[in-house]
Protein backbone atom coordinates (compact mmCIF):
# COMPACT_ATOMS: atom_id res chain seq x y z
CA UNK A 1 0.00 0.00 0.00
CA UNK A 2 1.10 3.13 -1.05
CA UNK A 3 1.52 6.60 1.94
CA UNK A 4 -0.84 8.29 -0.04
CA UNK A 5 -3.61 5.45 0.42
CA UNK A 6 -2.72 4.70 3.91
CA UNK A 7 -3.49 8.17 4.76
CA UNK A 8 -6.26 8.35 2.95
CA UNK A 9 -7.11 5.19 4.79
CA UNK A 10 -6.40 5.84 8.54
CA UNK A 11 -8.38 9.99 7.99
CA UNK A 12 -11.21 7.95 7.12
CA UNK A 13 -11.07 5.49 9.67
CA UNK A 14 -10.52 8.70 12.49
CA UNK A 15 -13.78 9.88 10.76
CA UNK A 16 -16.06 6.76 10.61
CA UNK A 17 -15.39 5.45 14.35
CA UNK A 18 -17.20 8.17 16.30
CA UNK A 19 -19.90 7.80 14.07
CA UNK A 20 -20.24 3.83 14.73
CA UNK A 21 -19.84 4.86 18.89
CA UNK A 22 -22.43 6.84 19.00
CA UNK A 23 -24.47 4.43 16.82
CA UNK A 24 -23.97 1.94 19.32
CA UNK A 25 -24.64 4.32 22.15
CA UNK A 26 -27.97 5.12 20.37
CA UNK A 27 -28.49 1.55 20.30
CA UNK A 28 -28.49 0.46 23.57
CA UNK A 29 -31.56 -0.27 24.99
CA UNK A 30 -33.12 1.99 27.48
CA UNK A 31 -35.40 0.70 30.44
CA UNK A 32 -37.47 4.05 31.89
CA UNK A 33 -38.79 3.31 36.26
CA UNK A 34 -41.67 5.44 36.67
CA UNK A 35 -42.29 5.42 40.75
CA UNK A 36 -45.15 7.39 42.41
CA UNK A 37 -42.82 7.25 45.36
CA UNK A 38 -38.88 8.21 46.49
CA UNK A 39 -35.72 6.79 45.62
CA UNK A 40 -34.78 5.88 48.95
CA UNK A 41 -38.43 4.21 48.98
CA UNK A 42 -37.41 2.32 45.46
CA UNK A 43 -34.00 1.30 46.78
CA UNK A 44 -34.83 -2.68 47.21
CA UNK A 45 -36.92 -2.15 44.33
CA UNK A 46 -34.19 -0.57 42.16
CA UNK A 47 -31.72 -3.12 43.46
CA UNK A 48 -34.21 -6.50 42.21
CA UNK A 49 -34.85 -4.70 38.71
CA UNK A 50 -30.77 -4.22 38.44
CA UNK A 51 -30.58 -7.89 39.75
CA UNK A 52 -32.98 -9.38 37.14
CA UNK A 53 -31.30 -7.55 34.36
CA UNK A 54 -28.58 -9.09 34.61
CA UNK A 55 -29.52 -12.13 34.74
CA UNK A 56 -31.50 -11.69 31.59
CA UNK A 57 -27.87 -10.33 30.52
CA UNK A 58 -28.38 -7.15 30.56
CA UNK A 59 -26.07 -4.65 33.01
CA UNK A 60 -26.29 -1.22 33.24
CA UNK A 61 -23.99 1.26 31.84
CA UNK A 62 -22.67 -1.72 29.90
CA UNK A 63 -25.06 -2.65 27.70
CA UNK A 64 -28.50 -1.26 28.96
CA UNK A 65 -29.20 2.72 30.45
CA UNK A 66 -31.87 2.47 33.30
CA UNK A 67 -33.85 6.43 32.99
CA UNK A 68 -35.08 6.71 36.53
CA UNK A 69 -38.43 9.19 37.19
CA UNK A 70 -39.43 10.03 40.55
CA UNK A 71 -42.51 12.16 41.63
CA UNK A 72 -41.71 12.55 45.38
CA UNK A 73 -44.86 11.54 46.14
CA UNK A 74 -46.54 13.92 44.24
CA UNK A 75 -48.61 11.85 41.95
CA UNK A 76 -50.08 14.89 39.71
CA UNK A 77 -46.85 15.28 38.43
CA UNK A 78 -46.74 11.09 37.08
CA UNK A 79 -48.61 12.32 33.62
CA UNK A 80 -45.48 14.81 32.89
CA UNK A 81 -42.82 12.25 33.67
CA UNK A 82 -44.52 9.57 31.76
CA UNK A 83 -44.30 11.89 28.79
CA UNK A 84 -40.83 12.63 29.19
CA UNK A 85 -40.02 8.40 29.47
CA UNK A 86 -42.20 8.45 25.99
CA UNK A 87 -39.72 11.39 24.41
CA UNK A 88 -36.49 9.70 25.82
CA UNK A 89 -37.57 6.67 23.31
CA UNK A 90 -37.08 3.90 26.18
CA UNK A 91 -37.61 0.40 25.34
CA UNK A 92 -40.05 -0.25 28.34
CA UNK A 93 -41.34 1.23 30.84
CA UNK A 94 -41.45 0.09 34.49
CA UNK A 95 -44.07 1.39 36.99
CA UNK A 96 -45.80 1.16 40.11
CA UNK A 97 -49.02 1.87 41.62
CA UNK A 98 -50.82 5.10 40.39
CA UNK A 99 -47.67 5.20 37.46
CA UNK A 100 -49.64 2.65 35.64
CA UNK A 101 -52.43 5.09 34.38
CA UNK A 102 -50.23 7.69 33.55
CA UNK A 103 -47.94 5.66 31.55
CA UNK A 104 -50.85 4.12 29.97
CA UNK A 105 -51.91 7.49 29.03
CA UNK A 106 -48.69 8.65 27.55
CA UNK A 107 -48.41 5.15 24.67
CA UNK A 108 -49.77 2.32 23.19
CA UNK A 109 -46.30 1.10 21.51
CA UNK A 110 -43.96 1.19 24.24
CA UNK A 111 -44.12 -1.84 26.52
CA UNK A 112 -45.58 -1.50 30.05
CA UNK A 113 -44.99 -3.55 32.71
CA UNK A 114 -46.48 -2.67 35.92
CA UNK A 115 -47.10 -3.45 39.95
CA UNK A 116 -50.67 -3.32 41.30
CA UNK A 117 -52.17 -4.29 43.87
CA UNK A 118 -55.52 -4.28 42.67
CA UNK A 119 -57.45 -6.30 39.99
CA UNK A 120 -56.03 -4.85 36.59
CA UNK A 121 -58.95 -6.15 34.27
CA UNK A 122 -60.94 -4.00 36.99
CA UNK A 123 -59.03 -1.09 36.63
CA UNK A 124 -59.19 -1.36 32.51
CA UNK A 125 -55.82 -2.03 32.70
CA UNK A 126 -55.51 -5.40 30.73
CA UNK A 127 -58.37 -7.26 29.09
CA UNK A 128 -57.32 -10.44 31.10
CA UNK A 129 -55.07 -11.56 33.22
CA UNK A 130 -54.34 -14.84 30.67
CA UNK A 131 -54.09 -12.81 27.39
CA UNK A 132 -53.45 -8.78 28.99
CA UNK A 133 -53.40 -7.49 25.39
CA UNK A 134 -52.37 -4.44 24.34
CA UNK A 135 -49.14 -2.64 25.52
CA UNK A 136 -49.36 -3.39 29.24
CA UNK A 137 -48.56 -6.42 31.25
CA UNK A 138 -47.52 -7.37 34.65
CA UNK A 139 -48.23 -8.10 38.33
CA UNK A 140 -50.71 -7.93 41.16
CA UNK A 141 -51.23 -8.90 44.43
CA UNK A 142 -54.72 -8.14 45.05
CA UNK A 143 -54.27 -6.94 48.00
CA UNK A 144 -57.45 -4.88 47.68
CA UNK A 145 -59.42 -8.11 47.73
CA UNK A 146 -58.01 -9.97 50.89
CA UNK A 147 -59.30 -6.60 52.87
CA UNK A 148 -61.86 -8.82 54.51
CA UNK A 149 -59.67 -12.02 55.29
CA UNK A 150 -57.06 -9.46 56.96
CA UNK A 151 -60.18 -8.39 58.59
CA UNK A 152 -61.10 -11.87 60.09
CA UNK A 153 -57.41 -12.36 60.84
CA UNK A 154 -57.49 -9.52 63.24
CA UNK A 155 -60.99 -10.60 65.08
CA UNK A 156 -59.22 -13.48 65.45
CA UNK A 157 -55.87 -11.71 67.28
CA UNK A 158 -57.85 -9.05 69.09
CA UNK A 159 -61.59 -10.64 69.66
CA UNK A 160 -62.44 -7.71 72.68
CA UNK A 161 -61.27 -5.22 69.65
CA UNK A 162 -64.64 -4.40 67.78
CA UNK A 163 -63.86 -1.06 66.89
CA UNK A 164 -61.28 -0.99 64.27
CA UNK A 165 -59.39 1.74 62.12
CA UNK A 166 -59.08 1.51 58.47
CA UNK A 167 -55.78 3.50 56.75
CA UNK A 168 -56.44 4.31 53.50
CA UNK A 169 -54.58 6.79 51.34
CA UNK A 170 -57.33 9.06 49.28
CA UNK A 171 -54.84 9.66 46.91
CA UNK A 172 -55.16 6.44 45.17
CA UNK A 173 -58.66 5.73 44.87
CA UNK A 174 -58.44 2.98 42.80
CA UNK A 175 -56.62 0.79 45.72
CA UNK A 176 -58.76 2.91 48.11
CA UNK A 177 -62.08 2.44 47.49
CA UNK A 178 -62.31 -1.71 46.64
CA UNK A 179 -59.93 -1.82 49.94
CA UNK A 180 -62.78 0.25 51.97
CA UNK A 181 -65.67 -1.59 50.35
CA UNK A 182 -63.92 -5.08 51.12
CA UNK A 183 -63.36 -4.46 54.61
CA UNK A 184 -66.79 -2.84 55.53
CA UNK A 185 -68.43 -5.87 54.23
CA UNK A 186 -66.79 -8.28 56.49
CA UNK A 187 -67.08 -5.98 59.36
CA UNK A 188 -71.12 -6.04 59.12
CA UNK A 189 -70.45 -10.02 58.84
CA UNK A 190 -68.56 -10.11 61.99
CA UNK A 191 -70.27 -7.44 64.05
CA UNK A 192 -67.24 -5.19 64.34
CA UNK A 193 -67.23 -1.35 63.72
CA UNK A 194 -64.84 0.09 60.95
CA UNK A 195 -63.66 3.74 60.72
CA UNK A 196 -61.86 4.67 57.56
CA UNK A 197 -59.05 6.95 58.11
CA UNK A 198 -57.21 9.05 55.67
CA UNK A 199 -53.04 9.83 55.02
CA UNK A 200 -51.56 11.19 51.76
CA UNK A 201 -48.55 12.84 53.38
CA UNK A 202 -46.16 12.06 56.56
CA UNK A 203 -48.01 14.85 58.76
CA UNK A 204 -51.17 13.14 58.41
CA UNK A 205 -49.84 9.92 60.70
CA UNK A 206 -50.25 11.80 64.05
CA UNK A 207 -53.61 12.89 63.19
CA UNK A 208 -54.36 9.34 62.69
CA UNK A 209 -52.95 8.06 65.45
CA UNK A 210 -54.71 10.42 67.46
CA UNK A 211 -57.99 9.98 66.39
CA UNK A 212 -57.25 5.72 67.07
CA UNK A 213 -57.02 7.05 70.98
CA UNK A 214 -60.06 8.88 70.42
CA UNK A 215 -62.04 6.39 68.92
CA UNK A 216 -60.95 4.02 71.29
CA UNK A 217 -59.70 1.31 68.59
CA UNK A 218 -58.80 -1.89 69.34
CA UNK A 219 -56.41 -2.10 65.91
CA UNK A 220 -55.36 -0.72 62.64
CA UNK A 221 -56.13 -2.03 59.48
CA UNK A 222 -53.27 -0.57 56.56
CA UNK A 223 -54.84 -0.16 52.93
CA UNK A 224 -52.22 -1.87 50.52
CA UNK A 225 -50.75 1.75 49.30
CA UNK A 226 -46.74 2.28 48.12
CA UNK A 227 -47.12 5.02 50.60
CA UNK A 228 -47.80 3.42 53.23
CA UNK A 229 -45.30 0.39 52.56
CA UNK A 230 -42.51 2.79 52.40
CA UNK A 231 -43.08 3.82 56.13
CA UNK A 232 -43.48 0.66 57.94
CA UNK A 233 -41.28 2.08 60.65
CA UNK A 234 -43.03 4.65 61.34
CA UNK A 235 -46.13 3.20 61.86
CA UNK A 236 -45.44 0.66 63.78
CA UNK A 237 -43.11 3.21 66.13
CA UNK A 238 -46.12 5.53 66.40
CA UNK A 239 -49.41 3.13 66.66
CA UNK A 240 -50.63 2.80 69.53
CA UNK A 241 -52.49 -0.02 68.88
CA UNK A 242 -52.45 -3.93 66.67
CA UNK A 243 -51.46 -2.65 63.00
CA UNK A 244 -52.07 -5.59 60.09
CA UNK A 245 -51.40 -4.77 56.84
């Protein structure tokens, strides 16, 4: 080879390699978290998605970029981060809770995978829990419908207890109300009295607490809400009474 065409050569190799880098940056997948919660709340959470990445193969920074959206607990601000997942161009979209809706909101194309603890073909989510359809799959608990066993588990614990508190967070309605219904059913079975309290922020929890000494309440029934799971230690430091959740 003559200098001339090795030149020519190694200018247009200097040329075409940052072009095929950031190619192959542009090409690496991108998984978006949506979280109606904190990141300290999502830290065990963060840590199992990480772990089952990789064992699917898939490590961060390597060859996948994890796009992490947090709403500090302020879930009217889900819709706007749920658009800006959908204009980042991830691959998928992870969510919890009340992120579901607003990611459903913001595509159809972009896989959803979510974490409920309701009945999605209730919510509209999926058109079965077999076949889900659509855009959307993933996972429930439903919580929302074991209100009453919970319910019988505590008459059980705490028979002299017939006046019970019910924690409920009126910021997710959707876990909310099917948690309230459940467990007022089963307390008209079992003869007990259920008052429905409300917390949607950290200030709330000695207002509840108070009005359990007040009311006299044998126990504490938790609604299955991320924002309640996420302070476990407080609760149980402040309660004064039996807390099942």
């Amino acid at each position: 080879m003559r200098r001339r065409e090795f030149i020519s050569l190694v200018g247009a190799t200097t040329t075409v390699w940052p072009l095929i880098a950031r190619a192959q940056q542009r090409t690496m997948p991108v998984v978006g978290i949506l979280s109606p919660t904190t990141l300290d709340a999502d830290a065990n959470r963060m840590n199992a998605i990480r772990q089952g990445l990789k064992d699917a193969g898939y490590v961060e920074g390597e060859n996948v970029t994890i796009e992490y959206r947090s709403v500090e607990n302020q879930i009217d601000r889900l819709p706007e981060l749920a658009d800006d997942l959908v204009r980042h161009q991830v691959a998928v979209i992870v969510t919890f809770g009340n992120g579901v809706f607003a990611a459903k909101a913001a595509t159809t194309t972009i896989p959803i995978v979510f974490e409920t603890a309701s009945d999605p073909v209730r919510l509209g989510l999926v058109a079965g829990l077999s076949r889900p359809g659509g855009n959307l799959t993933g996972v429930t608990s439903l919580n929302t419908d074991v209100g009453a066993k919970l319910l019988e588990l505590l008459h059980e614990l705490v028979p002299r207890a017939t006046i019970i508190g019910l924690l409920v967070n009126p910021n997710n309605p959707n876990v909310a109300e099917p948690t309230t219904k459940s467990l007022q059913g089963a307390a008209r079975t079992l003869g007990l009295e259920v008052h429905v309290l409300h917390a949607s922020a950290d200030r709330d929890f000695d207002t509840v607490f108070a009005t359990l000494v007040q009311l006299r309440a044998g126990a504490l029934v938790i609604g299955p809400d991320y924002f309640f799971f996420t302070r476990s230690e407080h609760r149980i430091a402040s309660s004064p009474r039996l807390v099942v959740w």
